[in-house]
C-alpha atoms as a PDB file:
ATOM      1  CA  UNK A   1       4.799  -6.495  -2.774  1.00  0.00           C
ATOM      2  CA  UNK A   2       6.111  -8.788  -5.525  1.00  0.00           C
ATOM      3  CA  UNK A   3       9.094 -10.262  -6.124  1.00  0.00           C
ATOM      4  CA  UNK A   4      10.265  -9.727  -9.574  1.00  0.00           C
ATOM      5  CA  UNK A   5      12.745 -12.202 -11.361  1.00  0.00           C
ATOM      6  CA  UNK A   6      13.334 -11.480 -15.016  1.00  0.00           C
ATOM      7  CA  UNK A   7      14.017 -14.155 -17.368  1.00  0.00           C
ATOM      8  CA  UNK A   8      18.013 -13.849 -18.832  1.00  0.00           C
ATOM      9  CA  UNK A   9      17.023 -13.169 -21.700  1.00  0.00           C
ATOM     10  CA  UNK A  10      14.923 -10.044 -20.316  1.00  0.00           C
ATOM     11  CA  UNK A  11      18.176  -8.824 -18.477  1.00  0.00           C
ATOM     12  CA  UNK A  12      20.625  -9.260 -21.514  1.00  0.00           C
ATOM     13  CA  UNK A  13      17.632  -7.123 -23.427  1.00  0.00           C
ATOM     14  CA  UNK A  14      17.813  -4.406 -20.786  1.00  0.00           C
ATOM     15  CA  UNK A  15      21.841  -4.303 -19.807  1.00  0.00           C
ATOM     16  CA  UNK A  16      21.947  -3.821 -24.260  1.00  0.00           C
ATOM     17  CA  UNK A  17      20.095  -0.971 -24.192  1.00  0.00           C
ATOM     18  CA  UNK A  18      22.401   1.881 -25.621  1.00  0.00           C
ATOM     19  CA  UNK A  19      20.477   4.630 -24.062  1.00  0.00           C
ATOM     20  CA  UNK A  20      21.104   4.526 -20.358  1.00  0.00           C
ATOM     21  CA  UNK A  21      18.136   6.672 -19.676  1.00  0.00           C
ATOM     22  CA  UNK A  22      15.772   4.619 -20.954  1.00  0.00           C
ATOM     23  CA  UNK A  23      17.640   1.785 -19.129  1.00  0.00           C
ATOM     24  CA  UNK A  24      17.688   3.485 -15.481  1.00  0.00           C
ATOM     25  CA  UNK A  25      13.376   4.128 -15.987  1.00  0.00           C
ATOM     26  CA  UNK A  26      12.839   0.775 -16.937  1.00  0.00           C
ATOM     27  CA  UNK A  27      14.666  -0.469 -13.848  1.00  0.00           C
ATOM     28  CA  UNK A  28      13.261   1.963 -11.685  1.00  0.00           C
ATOM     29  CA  UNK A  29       9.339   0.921 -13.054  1.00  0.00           C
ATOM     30  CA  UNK A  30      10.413  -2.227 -11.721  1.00  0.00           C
ATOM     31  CA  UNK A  31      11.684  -1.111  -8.059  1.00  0.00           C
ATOM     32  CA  UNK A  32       8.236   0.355  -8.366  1.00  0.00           C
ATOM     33  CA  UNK A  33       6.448  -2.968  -9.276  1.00  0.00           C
ATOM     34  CA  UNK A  34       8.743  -4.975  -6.629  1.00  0.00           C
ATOM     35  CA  UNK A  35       7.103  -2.412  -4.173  1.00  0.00           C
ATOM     36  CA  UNK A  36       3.621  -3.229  -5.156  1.00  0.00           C
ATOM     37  CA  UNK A  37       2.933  -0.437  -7.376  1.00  0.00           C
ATOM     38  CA  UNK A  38       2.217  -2.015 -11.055  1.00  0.00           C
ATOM     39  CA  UNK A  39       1.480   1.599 -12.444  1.00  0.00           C
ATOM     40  CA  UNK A  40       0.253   1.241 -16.585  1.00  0.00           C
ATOM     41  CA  UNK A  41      -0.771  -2.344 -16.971  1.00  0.00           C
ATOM     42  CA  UNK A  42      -3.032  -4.178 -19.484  1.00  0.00           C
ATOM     43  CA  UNK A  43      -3.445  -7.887 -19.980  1.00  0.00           C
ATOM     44  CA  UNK A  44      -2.857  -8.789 -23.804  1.00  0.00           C
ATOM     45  CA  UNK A  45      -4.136 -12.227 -22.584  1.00  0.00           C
ATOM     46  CA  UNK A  46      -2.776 -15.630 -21.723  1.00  0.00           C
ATOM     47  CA  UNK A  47      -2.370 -14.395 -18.704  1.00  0.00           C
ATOM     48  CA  UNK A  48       0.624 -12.150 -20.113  1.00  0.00           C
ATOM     49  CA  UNK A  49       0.500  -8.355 -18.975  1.00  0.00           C
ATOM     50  CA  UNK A  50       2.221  -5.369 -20.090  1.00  0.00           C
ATOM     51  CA  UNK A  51       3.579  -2.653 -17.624  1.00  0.00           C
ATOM     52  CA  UNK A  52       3.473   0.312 -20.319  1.00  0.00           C
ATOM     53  CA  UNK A  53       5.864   3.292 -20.008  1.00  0.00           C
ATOM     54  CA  UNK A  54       4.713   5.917 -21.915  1.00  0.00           C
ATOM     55  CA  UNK A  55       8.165   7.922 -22.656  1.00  0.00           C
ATOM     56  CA  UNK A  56      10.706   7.992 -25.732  1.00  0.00           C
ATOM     57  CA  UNK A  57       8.756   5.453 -28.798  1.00  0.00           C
ATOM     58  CA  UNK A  58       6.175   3.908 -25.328  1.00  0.00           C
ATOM     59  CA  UNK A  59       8.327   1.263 -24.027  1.00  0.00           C
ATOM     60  CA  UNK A  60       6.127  -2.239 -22.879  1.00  0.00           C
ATOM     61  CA  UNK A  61       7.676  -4.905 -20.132  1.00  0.00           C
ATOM     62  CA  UNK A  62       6.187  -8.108 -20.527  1.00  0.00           C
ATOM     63  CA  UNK A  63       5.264 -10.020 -17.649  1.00  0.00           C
ATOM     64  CA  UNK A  64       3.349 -12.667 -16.139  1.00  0.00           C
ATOM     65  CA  UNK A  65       1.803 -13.656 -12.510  1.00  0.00           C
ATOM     66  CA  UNK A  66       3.485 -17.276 -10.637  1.00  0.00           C
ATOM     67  CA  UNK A  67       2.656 -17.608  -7.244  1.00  0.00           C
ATOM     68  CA  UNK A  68       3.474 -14.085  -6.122  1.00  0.00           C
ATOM     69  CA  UNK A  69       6.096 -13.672  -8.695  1.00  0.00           C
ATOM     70  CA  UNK A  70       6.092 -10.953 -11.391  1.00  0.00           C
ATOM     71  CA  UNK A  71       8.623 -12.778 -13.754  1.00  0.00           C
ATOM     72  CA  UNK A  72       9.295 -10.574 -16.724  1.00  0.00           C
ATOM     73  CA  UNK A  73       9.661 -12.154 -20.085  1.00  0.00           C
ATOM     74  CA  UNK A  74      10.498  -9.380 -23.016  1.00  0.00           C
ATOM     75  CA  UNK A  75      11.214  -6.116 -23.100  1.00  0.00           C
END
């Protein structure tokens, strides 16, 4: 299990989206992650990762890893 804590920037991103679809999977991928299950990820390095949704135009989550934190950056 991780605990997740998005950057503000990251939530203003996702609470903007203007389809509410797309917002509800992206904030159930990260109930998922919370949970333990990462799903899609590759590392684009610097120790930044990418949970990858493959839906709509492939949607990418940027995260990274602090002391059992999953803080996510961009969207």
């Amino acid at each position: 299990m991780y605990s997740v804590r998005p950057l503000p920037e990251f939530d203003a991103w996702l609470r903007g989206l203007a389809d509410k679809t797309v917002q509800r999977r992206l904030v159930v991928r990260l109930r998922k992650a919370a949970l333990g299950n990462l799903g899609d990820v590759k590392s684009v390095g610097h120790g930044i990762s990418e949970m990858r949704e493959h839906f709509g135009a492939g949607w990418r989550m940027y995260f990274v890893m602090r002391d059992g934190q999953l803080v996510v950056m961009l969207g």
